[in-house]
Protein backbone atom coordinates (compact mmCIF):
# COMPACT_ATOMS: atom_id res chain seq x y z
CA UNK A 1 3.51 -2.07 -8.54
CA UNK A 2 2.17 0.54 -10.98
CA UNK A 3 1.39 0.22 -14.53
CA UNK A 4 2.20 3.04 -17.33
CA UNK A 5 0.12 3.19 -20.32
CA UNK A 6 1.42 5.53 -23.59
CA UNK A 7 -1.03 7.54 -25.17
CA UNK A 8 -1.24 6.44 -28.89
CA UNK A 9 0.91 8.86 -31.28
CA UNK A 10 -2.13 9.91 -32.97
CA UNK A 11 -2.59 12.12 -29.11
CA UNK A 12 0.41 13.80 -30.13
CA UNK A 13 0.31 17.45 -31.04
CA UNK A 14 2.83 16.50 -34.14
CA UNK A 15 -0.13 14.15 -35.79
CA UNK A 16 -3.01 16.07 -37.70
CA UNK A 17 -3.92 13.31 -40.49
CA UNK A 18 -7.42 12.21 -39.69
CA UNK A 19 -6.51 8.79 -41.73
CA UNK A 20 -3.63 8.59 -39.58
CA UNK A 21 -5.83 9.41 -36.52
CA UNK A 22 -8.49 6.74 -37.61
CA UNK A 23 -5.95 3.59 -38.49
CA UNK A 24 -3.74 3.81 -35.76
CA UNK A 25 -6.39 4.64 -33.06
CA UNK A 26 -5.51 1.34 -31.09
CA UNK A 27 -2.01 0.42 -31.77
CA UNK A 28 -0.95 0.95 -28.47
CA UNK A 29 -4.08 0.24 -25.97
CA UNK A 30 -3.19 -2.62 -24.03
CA UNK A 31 -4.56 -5.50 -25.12
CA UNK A 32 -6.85 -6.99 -22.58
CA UNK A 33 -6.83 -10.58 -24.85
CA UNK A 34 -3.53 -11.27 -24.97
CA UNK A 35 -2.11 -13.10 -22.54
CA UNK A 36 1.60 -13.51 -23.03
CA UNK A 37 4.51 -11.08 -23.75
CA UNK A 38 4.51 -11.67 -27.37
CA UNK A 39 1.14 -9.81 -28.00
CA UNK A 40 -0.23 -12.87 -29.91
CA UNK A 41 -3.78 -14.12 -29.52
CA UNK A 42 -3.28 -18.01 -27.92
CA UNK A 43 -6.25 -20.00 -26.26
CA UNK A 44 -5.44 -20.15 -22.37
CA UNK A 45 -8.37 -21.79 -20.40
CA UNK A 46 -9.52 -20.32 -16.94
CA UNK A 47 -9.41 -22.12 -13.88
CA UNK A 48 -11.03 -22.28 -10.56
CA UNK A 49 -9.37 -24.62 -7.85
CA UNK A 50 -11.76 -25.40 -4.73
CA UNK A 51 -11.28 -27.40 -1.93
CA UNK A 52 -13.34 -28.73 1.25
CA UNK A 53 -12.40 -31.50 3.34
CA UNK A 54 -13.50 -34.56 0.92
CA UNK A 55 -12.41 -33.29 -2.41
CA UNK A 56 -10.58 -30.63 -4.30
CA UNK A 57 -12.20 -29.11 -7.24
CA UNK A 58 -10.51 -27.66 -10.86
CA UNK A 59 -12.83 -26.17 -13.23
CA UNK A 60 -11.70 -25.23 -16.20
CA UNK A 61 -13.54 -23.06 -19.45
CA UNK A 62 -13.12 -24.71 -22.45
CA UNK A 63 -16.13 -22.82 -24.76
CA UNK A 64 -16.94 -24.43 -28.09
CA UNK A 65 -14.64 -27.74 -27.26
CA UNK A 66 -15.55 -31.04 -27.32
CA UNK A 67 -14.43 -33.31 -24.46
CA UNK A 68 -12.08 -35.55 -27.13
CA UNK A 69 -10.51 -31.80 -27.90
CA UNK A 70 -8.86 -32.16 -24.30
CA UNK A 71 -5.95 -34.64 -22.81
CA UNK A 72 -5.62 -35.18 -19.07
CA UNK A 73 -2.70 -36.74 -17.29
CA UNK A 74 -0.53 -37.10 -13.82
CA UNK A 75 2.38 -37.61 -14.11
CA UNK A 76 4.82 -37.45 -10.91
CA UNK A 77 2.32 -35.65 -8.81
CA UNK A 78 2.14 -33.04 -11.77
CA UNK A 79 -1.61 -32.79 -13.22
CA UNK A 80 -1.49 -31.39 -17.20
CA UNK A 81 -4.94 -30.33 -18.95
CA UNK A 82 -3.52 -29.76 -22.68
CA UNK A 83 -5.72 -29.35 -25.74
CA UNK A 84 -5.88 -27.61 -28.98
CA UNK A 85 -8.93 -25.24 -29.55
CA UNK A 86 -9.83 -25.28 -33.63
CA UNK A 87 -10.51 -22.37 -35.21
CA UNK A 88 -14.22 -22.69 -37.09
CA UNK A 89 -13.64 -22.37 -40.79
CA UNK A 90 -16.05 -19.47 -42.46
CA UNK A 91 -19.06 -21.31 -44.40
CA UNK A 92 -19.72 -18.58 -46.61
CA UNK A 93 -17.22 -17.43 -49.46
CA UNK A 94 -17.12 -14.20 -49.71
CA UNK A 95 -17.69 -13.00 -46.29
CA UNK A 96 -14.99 -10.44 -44.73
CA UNK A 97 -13.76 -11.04 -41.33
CA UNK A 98 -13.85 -7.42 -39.56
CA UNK A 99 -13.14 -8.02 -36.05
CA UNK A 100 -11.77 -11.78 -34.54
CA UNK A 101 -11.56 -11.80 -30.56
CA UNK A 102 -12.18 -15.66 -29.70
CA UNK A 103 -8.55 -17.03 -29.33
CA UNK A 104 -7.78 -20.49 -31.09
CA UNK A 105 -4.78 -23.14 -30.49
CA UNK A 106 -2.83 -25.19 -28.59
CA UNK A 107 -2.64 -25.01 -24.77
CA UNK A 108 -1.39 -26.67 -21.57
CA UNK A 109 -2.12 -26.32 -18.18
CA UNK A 110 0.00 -27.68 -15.12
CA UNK A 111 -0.85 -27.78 -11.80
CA UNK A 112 1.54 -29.60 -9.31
CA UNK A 113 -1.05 -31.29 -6.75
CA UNK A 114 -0.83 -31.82 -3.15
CA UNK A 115 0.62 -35.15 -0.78
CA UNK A 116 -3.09 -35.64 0.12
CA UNK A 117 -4.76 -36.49 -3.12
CA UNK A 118 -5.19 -39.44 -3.52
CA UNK A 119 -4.32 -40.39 -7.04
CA UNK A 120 -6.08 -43.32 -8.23
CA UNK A 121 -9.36 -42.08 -7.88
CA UNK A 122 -9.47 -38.36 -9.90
CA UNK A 123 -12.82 -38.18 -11.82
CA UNK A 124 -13.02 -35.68 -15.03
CA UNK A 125 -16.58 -34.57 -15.86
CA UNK A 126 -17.56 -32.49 -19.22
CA UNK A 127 -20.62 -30.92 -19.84
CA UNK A 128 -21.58 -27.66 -21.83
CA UNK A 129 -17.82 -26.31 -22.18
CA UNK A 130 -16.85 -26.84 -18.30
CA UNK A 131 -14.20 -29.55 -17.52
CA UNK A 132 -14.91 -30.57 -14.06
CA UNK A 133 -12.11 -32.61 -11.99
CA UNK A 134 -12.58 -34.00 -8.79
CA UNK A 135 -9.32 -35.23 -7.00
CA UNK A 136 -10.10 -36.74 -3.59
CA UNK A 137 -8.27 -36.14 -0.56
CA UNK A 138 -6.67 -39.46 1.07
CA UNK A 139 -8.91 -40.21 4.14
CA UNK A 140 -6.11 -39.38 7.30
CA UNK A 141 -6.68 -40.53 11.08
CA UNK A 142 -5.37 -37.93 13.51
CA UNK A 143 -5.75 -41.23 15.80
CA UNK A 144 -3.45 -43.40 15.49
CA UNK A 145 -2.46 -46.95 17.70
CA UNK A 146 1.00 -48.03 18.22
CA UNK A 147 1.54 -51.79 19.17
CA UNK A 148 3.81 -52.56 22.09
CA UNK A 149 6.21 -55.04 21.59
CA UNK A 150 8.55 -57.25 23.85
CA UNK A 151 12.39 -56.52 23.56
């Protein structure tokens, strides 16, 4: 799998503005905060999914939310973190906005979980803008007694 990138037209030998050279500088780097084919800025959280034997771990970032920002459900073996991250309002008036990388809105997250958690006792944990879920595993027996009975 190989990736092309196109240098911007301002590279171009046909392009000699320096205004033209200086506004359109960027217009065709890849954008390394974007995140879906659209090339709009949208709020996807990161995840980390651990496991040992007890427990299975999903951490997810969720910077400047508020644990009542963020929904959790199962539903049919399907776990969905959704939210909606709020853009902060600017407190002074007239203040100019040059640059804006931190992403704001709506997002879901669905992760289908395995046979061996066992449901009814998932945990959710938030503190300083990490959502920490701990699904159990359902305690198995590899040894197992089979009653005999008379025919």
């Amino acid at each position: 799998m190989s990736t092309a990138y196109f240098l911007p037209r301002t590279f171009r030998r046909e392009v000699y503005d320096p205004e033209v050279f200086f506004n359109s500088f960027f217009e065709n780097f890849p954008s390394l905060w974007t995140r879906n084919d659209n090339k709009t800025q949208s709020f996807l959280p990161s995840l980390d999914v651990i496991s040992n034997e007890q427990n299975y771990t999903i951490k997810a970032d969720l910077p400047g939310m508020q644990k009542n920002d963020v929904k959790l459900e199962i539903n049919d073996g399907v776990l969905t973190l959704a939210g909606e991250k709020s853009q902060q309002k600017q407190e002074n008036e007239g203040t100019n906005c040059h640059l804006q990388e931190r992403c704001f809105g709506a997002f879901s997250r669905s992760l289908t979980l395995p046979d061996d958690v066992d449901s009814q006792h998932i945990t959710a944990q938030f503190q300083d803008g990490v959502l920490t879920i701990t699904l159990p595993r359902k305690t198995r027996s590899d040894h197992q007694q089979i009653a005999i009975t008379a025919a």
